[in-house]
N, C-alpha and C. Protein backbone atom coordinates (compact mmCIF):
# COMPACT_ATOMS: atom_id res chain seq x y z
N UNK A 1 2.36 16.59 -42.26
CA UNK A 1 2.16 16.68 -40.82
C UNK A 1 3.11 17.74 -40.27
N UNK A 2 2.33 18.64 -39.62
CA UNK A 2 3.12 19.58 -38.80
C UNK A 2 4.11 19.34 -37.84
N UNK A 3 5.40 20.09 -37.04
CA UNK A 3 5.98 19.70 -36.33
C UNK A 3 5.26 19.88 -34.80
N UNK A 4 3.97 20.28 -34.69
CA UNK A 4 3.28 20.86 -33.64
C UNK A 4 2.47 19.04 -32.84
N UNK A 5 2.11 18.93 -34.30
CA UNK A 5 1.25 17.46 -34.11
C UNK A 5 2.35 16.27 -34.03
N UNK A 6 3.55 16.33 -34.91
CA UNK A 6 4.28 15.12 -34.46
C UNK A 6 4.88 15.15 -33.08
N UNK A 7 5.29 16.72 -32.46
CA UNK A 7 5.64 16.51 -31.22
C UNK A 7 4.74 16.00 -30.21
N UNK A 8 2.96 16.37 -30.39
CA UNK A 8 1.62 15.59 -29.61
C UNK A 8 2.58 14.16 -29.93
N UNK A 9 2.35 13.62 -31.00
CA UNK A 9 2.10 12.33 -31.33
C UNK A 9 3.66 11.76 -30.03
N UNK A 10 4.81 12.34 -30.17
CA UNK A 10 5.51 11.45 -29.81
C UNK A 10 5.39 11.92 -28.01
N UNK A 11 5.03 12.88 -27.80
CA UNK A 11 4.57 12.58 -26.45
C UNK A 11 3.61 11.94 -25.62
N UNK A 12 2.37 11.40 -26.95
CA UNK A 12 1.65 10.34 -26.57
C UNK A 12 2.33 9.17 -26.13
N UNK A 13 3.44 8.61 -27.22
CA UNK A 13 4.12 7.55 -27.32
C UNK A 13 4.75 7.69 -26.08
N UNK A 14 5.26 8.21 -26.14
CA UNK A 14 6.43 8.48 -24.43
C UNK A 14 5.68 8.01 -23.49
N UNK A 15 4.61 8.92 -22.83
CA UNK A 15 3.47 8.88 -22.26
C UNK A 15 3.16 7.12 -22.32
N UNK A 16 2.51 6.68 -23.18
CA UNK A 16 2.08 5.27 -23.12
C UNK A 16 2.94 4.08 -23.06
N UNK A 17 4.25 4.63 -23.44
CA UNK A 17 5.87 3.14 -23.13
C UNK A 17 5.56 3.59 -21.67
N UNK A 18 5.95 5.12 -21.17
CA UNK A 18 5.89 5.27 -19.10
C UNK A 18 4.44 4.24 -18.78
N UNK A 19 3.98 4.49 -19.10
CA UNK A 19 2.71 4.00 -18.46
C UNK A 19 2.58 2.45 -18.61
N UNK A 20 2.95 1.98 -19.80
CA UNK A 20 2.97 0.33 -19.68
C UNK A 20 4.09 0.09 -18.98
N UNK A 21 5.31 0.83 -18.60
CA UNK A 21 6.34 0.14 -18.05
C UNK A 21 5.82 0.19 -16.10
N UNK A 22 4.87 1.33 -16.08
CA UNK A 22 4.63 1.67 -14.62
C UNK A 22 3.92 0.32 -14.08
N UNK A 23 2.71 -0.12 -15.22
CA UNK A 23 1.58 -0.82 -15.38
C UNK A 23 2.05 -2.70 -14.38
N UNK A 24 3.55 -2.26 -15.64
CA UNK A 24 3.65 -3.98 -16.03
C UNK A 24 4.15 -4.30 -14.72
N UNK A 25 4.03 -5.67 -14.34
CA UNK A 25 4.34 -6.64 -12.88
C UNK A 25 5.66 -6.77 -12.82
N UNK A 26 6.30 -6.71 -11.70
CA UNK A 26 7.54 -6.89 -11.07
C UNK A 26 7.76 -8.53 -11.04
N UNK A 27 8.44 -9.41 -11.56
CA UNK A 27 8.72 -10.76 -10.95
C UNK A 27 10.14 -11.08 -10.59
N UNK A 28 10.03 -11.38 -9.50
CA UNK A 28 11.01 -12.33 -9.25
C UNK A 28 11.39 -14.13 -9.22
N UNK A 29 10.50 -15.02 -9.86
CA UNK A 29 10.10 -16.02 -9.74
C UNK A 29 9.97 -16.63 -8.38
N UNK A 30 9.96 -18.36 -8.65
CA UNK A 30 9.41 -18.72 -7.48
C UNK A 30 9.98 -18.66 -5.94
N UNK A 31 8.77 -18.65 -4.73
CA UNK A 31 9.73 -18.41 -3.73
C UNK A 31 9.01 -17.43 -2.65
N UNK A 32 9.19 -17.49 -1.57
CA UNK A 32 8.44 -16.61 -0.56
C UNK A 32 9.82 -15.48 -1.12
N UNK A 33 9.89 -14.35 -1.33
CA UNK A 33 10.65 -13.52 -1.57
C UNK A 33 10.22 -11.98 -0.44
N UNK A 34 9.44 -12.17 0.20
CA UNK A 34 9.53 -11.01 1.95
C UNK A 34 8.89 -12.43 2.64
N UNK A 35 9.68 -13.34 3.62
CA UNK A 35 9.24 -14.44 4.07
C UNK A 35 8.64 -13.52 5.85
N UNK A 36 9.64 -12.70 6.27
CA UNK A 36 9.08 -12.30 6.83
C UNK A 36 7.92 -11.50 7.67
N UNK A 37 7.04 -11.72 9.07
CA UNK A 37 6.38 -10.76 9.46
C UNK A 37 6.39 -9.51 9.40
N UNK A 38 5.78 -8.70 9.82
CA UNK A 38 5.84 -7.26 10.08
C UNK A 38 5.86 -7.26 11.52
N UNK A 39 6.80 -6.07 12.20
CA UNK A 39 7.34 -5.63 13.08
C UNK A 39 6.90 -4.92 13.92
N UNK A 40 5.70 -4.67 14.85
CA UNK A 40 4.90 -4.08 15.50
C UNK A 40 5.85 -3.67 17.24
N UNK A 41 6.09 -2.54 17.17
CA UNK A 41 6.38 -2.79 19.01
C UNK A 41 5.50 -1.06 19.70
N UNK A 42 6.14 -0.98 20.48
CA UNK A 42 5.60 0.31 21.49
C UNK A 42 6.24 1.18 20.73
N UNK A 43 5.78 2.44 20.95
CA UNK A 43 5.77 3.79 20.81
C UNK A 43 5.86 4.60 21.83
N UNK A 44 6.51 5.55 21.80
CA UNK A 44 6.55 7.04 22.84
C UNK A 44 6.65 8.47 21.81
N UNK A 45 6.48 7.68 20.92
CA UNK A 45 6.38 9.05 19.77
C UNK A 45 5.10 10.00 20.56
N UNK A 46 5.64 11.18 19.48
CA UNK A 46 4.38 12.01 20.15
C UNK A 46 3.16 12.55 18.64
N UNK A 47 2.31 13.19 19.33
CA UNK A 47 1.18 13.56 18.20
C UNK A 47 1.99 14.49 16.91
N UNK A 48 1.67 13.77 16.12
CA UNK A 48 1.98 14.81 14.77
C UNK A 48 0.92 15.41 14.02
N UNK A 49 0.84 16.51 14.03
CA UNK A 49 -0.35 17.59 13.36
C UNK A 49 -0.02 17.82 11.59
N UNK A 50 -0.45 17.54 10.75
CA UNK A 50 -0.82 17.57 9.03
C UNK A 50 -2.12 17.66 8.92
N UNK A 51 -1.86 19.19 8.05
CA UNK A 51 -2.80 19.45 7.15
C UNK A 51 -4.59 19.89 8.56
N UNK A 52 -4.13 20.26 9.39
CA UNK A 52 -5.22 20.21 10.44
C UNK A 52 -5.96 18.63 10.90
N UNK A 53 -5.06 17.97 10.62
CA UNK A 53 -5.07 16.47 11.31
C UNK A 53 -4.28 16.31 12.40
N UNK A 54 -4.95 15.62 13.59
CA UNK A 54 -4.20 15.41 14.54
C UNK A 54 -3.75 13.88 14.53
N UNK A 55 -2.30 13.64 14.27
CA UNK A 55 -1.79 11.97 14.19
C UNK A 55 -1.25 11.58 15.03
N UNK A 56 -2.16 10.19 16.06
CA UNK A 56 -1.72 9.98 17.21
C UNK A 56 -0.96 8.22 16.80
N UNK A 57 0.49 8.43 17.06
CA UNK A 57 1.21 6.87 16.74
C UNK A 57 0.69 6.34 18.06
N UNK A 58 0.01 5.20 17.43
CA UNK A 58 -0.02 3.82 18.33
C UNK A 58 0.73 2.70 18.68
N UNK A 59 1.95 3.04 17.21
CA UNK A 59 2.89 1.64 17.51
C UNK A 59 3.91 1.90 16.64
N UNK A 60 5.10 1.86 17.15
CA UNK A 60 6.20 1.88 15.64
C UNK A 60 5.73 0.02 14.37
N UNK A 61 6.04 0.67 13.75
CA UNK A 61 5.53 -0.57 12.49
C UNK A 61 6.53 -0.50 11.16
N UNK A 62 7.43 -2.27 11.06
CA UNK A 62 7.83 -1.76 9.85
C UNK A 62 7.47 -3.03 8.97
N UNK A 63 7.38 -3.27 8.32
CA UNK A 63 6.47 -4.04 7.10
C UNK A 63 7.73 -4.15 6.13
N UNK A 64 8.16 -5.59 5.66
CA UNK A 64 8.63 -5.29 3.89
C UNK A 64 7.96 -7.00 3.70
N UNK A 65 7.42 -6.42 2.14
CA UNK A 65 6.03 -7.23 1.59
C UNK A 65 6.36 -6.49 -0.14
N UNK A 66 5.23 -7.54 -0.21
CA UNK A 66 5.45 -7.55 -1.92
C UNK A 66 3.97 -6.74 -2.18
N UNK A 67 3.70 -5.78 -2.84
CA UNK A 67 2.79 -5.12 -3.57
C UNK A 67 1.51 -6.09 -4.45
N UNK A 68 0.36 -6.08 -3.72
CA UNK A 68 -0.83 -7.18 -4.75
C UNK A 68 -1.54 -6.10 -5.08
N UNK A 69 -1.49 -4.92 -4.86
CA UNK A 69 -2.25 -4.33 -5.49
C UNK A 69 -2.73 -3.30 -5.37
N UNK A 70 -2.87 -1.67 -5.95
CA UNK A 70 -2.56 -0.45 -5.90
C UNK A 70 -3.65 0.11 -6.04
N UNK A 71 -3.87 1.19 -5.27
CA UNK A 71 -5.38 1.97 -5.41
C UNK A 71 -4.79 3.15 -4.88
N UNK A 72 -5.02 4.21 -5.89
CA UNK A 72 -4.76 6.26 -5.30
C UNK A 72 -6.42 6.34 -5.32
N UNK A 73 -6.52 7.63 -4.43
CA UNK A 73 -7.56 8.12 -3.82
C UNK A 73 -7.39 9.90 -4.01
N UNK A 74 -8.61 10.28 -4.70
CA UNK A 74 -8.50 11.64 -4.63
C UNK A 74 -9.38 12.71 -3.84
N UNK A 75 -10.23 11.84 -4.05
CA UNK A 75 -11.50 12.52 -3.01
C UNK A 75 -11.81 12.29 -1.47
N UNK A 76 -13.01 12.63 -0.69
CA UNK A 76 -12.88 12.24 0.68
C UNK A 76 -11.81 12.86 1.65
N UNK A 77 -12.52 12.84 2.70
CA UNK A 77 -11.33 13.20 3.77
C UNK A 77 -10.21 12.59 3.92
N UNK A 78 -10.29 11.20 4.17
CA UNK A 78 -9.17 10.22 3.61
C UNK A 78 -8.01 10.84 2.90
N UNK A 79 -8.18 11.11 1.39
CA UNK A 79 -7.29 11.28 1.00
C UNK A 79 -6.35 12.39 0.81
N UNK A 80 -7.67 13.58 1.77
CA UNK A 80 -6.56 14.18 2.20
C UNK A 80 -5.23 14.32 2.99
N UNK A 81 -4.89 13.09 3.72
CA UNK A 81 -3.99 13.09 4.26
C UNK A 81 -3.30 11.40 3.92
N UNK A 82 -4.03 10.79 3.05
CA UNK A 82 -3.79 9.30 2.60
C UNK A 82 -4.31 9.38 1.31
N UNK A 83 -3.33 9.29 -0.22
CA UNK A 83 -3.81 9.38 -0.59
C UNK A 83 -3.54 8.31 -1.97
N UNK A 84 -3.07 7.04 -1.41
CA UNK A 84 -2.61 5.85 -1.77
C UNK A 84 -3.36 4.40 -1.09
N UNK A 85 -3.36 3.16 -1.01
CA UNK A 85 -4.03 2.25 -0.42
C UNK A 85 -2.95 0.92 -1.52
N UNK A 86 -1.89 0.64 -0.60
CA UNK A 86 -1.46 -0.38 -0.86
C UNK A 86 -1.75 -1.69 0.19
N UNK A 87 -2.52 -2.74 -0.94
CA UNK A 87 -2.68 -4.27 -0.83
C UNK A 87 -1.39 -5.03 -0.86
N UNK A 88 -0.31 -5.55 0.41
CA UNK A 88 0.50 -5.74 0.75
C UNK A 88 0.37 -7.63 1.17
N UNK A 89 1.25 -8.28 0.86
CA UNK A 89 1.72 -9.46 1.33
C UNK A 89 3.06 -9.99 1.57
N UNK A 90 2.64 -10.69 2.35
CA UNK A 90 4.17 -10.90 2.92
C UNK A 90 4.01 -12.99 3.82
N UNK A 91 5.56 -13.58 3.68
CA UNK A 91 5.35 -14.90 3.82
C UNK A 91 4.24 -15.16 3.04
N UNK A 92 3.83 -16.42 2.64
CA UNK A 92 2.87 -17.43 1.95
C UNK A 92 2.94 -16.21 0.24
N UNK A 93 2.19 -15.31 0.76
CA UNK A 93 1.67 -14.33 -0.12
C UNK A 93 2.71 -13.51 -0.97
N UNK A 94 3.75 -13.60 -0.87
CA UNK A 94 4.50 -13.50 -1.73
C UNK A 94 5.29 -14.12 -2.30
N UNK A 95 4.54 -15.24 -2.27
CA UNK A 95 5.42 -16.15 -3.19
C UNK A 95 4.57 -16.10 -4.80
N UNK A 96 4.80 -16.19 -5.85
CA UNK A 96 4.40 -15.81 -7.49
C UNK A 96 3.55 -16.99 -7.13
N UNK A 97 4.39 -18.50 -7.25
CA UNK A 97 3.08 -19.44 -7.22
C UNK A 97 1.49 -19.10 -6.53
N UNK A 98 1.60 -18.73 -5.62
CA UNK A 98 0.40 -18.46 -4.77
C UNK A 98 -0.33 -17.16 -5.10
N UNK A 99 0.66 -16.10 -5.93
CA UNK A 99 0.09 -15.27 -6.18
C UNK A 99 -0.76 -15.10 -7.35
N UNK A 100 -0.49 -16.01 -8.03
CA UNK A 100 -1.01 -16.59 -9.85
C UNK A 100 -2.46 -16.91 -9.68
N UNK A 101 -2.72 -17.50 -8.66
CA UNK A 101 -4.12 -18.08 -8.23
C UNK A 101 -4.78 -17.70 -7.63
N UNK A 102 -4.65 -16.04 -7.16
CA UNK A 102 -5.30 -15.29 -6.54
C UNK A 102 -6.02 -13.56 -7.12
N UNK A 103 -6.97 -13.23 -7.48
CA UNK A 103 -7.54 -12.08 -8.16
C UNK A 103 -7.34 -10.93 -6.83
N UNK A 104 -6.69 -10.36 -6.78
CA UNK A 104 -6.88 -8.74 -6.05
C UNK A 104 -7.77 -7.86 -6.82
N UNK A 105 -8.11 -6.63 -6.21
CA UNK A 105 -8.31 -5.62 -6.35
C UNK A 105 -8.91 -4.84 -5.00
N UNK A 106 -9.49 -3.45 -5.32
CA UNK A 106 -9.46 -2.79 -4.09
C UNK A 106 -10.65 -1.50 -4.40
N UNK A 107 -10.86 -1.33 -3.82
CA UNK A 107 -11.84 -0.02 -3.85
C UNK A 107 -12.91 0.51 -2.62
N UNK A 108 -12.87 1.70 -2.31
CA UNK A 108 -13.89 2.49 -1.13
C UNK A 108 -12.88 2.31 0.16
N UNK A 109 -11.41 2.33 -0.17
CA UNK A 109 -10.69 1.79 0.82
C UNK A 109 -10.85 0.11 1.23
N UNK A 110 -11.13 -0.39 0.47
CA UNK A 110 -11.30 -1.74 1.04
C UNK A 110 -10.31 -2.62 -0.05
N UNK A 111 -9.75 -4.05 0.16
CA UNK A 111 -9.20 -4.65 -0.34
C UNK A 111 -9.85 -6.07 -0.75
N UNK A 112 -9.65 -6.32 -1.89
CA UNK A 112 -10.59 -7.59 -2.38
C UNK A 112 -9.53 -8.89 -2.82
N UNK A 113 -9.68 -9.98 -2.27
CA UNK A 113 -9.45 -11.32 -3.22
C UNK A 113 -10.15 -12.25 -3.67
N UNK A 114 -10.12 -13.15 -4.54
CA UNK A 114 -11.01 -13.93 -4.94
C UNK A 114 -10.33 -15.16 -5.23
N UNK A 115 -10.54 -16.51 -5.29
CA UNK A 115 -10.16 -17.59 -5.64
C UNK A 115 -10.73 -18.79 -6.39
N UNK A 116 -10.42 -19.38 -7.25
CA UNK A 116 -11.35 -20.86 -7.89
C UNK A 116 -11.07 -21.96 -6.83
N UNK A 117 -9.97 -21.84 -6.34
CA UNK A 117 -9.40 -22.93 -5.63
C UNK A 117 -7.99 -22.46 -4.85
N UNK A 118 -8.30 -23.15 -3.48
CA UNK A 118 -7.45 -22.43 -2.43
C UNK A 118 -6.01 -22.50 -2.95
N UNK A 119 -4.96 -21.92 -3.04
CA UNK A 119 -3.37 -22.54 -3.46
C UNK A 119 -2.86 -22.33 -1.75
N UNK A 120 -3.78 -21.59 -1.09
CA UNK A 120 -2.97 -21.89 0.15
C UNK A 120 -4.10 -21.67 1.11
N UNK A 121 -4.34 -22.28 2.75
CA UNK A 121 -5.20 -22.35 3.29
C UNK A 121 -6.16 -20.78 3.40
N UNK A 122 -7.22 -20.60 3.83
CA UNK A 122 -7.72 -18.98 3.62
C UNK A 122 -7.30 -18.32 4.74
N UNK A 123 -7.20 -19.19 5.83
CA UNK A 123 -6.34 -18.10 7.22
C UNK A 123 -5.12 -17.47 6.88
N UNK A 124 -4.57 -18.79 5.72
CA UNK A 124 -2.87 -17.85 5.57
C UNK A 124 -3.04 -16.75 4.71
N UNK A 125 -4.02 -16.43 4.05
CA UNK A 125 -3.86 -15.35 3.00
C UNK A 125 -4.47 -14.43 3.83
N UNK A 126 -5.65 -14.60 4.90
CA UNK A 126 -5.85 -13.30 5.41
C UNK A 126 -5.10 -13.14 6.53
N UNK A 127 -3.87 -13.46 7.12
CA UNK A 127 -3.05 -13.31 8.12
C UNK A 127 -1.47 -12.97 7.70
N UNK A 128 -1.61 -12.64 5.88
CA UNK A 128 -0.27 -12.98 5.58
C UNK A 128 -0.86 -11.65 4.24
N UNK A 129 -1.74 -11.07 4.39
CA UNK A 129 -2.02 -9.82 3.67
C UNK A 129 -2.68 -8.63 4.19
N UNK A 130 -2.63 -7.80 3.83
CA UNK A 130 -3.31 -6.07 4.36
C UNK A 130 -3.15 -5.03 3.56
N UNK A 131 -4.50 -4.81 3.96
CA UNK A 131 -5.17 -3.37 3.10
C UNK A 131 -3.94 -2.53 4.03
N UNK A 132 -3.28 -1.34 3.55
CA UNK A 132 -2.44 -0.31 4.25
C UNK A 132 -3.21 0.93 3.84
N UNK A 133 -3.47 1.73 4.52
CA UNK A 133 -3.36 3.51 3.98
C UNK A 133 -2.25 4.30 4.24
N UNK A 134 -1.80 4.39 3.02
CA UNK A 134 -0.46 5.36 3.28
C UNK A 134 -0.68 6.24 3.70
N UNK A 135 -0.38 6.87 4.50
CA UNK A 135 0.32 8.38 4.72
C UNK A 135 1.49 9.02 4.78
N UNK A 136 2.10 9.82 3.29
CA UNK A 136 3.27 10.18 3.20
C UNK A 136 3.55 10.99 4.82
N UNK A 137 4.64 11.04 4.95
CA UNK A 137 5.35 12.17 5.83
C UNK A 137 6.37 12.87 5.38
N UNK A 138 6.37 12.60 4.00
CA UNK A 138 7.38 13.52 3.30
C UNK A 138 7.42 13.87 1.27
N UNK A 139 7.88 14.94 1.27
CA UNK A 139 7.72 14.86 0.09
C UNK A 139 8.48 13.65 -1.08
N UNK A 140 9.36 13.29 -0.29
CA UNK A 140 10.34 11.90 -0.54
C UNK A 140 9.37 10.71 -0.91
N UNK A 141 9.05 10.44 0.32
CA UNK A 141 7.75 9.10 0.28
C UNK A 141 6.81 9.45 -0.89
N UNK A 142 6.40 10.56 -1.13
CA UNK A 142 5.06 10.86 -1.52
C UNK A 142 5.61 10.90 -3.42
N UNK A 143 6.38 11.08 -3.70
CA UNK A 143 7.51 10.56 -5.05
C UNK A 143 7.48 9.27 -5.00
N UNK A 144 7.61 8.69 -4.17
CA UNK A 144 8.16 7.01 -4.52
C UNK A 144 6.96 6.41 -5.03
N UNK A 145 5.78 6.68 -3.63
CA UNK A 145 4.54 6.19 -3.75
C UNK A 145 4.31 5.79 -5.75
N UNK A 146 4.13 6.84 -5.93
CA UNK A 146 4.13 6.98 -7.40
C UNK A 146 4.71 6.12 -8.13
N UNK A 147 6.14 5.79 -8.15
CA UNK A 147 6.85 4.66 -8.65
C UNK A 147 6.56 3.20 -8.31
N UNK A 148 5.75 2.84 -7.33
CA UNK A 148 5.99 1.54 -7.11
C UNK A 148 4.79 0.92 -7.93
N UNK A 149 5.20 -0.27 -8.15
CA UNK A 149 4.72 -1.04 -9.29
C UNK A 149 4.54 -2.73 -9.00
N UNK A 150 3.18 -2.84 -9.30
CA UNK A 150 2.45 -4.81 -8.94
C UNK A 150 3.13 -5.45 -8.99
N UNK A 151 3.83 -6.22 -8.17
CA UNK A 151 4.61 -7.22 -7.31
C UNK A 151 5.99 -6.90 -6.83
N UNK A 152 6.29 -5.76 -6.91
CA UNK A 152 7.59 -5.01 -6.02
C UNK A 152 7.77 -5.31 -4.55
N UNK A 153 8.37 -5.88 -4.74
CA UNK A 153 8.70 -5.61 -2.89
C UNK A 153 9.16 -4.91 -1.99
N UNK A 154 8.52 -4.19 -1.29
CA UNK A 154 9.21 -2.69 -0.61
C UNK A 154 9.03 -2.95 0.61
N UNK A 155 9.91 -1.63 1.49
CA UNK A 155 9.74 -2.15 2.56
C UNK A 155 9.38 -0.38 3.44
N UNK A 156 8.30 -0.87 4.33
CA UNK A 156 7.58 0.11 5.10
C UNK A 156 8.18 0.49 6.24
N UNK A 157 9.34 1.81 7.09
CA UNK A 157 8.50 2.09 8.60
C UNK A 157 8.12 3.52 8.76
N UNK A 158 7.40 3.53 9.67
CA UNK A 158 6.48 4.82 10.62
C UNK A 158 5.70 4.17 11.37
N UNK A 159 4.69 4.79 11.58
CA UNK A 159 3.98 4.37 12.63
C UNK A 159 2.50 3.94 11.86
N UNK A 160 1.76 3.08 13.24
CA UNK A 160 0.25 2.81 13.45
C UNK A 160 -0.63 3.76 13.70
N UNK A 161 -0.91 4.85 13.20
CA UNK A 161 -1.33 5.89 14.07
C UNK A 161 -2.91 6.05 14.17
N UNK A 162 -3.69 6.73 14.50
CA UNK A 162 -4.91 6.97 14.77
C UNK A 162 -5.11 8.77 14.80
N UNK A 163 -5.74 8.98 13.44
CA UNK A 163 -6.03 10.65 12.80
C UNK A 163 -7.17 11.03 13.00
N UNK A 164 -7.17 11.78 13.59
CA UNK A 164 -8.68 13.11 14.48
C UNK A 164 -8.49 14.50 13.29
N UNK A 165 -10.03 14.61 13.78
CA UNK A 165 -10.09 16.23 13.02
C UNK A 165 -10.96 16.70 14.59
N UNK A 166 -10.07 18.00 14.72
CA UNK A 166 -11.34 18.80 15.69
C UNK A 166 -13.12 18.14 15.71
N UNK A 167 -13.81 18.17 14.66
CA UNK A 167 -14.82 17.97 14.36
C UNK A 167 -15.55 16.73 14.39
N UNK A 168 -14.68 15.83 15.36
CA UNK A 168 -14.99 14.58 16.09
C UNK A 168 -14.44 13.20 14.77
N UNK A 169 -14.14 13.40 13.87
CA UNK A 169 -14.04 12.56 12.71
C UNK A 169 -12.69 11.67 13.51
N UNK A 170 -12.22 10.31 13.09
CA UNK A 170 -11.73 9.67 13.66
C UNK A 170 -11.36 8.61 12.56
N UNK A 171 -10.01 7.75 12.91
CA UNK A 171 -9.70 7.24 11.34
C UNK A 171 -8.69 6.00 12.16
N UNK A 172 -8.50 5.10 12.65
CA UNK A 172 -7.63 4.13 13.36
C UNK A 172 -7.11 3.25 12.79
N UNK A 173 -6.03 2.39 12.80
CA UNK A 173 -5.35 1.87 12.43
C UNK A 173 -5.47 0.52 13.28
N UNK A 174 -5.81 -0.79 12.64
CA UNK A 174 -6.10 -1.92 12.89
C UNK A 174 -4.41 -2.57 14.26
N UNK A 175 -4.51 -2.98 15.07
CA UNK A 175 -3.12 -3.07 15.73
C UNK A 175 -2.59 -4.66 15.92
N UNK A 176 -3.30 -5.32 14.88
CA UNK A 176 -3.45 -6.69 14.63
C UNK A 176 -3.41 -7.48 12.96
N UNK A 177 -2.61 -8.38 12.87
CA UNK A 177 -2.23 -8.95 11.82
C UNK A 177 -3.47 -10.33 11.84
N UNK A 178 -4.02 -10.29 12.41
CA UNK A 178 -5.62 -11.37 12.35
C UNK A 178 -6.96 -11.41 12.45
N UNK A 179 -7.36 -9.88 11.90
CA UNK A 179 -8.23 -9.48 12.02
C UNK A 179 -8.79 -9.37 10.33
N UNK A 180 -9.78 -9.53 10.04
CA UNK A 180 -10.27 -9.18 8.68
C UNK A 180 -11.86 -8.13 9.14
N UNK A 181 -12.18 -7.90 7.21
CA UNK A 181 -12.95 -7.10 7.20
C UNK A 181 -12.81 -5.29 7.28
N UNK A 182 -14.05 -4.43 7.80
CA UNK A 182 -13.74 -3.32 8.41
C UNK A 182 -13.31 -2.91 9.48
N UNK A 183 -12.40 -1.93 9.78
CA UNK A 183 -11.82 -1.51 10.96
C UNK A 183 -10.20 -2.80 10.63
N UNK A 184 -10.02 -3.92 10.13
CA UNK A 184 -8.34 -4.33 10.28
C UNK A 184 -7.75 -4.41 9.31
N UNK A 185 -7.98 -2.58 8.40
CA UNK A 185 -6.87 -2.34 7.85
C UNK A 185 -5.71 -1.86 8.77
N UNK A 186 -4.44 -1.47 8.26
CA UNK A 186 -3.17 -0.82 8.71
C UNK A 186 -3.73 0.88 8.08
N UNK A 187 -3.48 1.68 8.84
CA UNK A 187 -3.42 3.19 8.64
C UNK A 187 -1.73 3.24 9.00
N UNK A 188 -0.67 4.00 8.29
CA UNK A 188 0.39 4.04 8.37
C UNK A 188 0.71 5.30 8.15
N UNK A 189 1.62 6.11 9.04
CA UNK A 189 2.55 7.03 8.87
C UNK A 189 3.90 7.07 8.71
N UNK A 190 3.57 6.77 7.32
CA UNK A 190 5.56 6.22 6.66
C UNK A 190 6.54 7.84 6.63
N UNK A 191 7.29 6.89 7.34
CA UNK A 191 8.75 8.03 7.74
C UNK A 191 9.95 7.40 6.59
N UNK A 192 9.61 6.23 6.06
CA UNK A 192 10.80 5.77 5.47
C UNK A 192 10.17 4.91 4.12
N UNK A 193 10.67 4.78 2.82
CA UNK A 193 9.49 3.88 1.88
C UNK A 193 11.27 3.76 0.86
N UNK A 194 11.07 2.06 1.01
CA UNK A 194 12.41 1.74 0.16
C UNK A 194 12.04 0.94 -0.38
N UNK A 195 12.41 1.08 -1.89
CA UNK A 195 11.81 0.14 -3.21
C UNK A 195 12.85 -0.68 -3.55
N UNK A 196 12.59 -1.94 -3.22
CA UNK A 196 13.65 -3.14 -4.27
C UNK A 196 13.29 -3.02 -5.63
C-alpha cells in the first residue's frame, strides 16, 4: 500500500471519529436542565439589510433550550439568508426522561414529533418546543452553528424579525410561544449563540 492511499485511508478515519463525535447526543441526565421560558420584549432596533434582504426586528428574543433536533438547508430562498433550522425545547422538554419518549425530526422547514404514549400532556410539548430559523449575523454564529450537537443546550439572543425581498417575498417570525403548525415557527436573527 502506497503512502498516497494510506494517507486517503486515515483521513477517512479522522473524517468518520469527527463525524460520529458531531453525530453522537449530548446528555446530561435526569432533570429539566433549561427550566426556563424564552424572553420576548419590545424592540427599537432598526432594519438590517443582508445579502439584499431587508430584516425588520419585531422583538428582542433570547431563548436557552436544549437542541431536539437539527436540519441545514441549502437550497431555496430561505437558506439564503437561514441556513440552519434548530428544533429547540425548553422546561418539560428538556428534561432526558421526556425526551426518550419522543421521535423528532424536521424537514421543508417544518418540525416533526411523534409519540406511542404521552410522557407529558401534548399542550406542554407544543408550548415548551419550536421550530427556529437561524439567521447567522456573524461569521462567529455561523461557526458555532456547525458545532452544535442533539441535546446541547445553548442559549439564543437577537431578534424576531420579519425578511422582505424587493420582489414582494415575505418570511415572519411567529411572536408567540402557543401557536402550532404553519406560520408559529421562530425566524431569528442571532447576534449572540453560546454553547454549554
Amino acid at each position: 500500500m502506497n503512502n498516497k492511499v494510506l494517507f486517503l485511508l486515515f483521513c477517512l478515519v479522522v473524517y468518520g471519529a469527527y463525524h460520529h463525535f458531531q453525530q453522537r447526543q449530548v446528555t446530561y441526565g435526569v432533570g429539566e436542565i433549561a427550566p426556563n421560558d424564552p424572553v420576548q420584549s419590545e424592540t427599537n432596533a432598526v432594519d438590517i439589510h443582508l445579502n439584499g434582504f431587508t430584516l425588520t426586528p419585531l422583538a428582542n428574543y433570547t431563548i436557552k433550550a436544549r437542541v431536539l433536533s437539527i436540519q441545514n438547508y441549502s437550497f431555496g430562498v430561505e437558506a439564503e439568508i437561514s441556513p440552519t433550522d434548530l428544533a429547540l425545547g425548553w422546561g418539560p422538554m428538556s428534561n432526558e426522561l421526556v425526551m426518550r419518549k419522543i421521535d423528532f425530526s424536521q424537514g421543508d422547514r417544518f418540525f416533526f414529533w411523534h409519540v406511542d404514549s404521552f410522557p407529558i400532556p401534548k399542550k406542554e410539548i407544543e408550548t415548551h418546543s419550536a421550530n427556529t430559523h437561524i439567521i447567522p449575523s456573524n461569521d462567529k454564529v455561523r461557526r458555532q452553528l456547525r458545532n452544535i450537537r442533539l441535546g446541547q443546550v445553548i442559549e439564543i439572543r437577537g431578534y424576531l424579525i420579519e425578511a422582505k425581498l424587493a420582489s414582494g417575498w415575505h418570511w415572519r417570525s411567529s411572536l408567540s410561544r402557543e401557536d402550532t403548525g404553519a406560520g408559529a415557527c421562530e425566524l431569528i436573527y442571532v447576534t449572540e449563540l453560546d454553547l454549554s
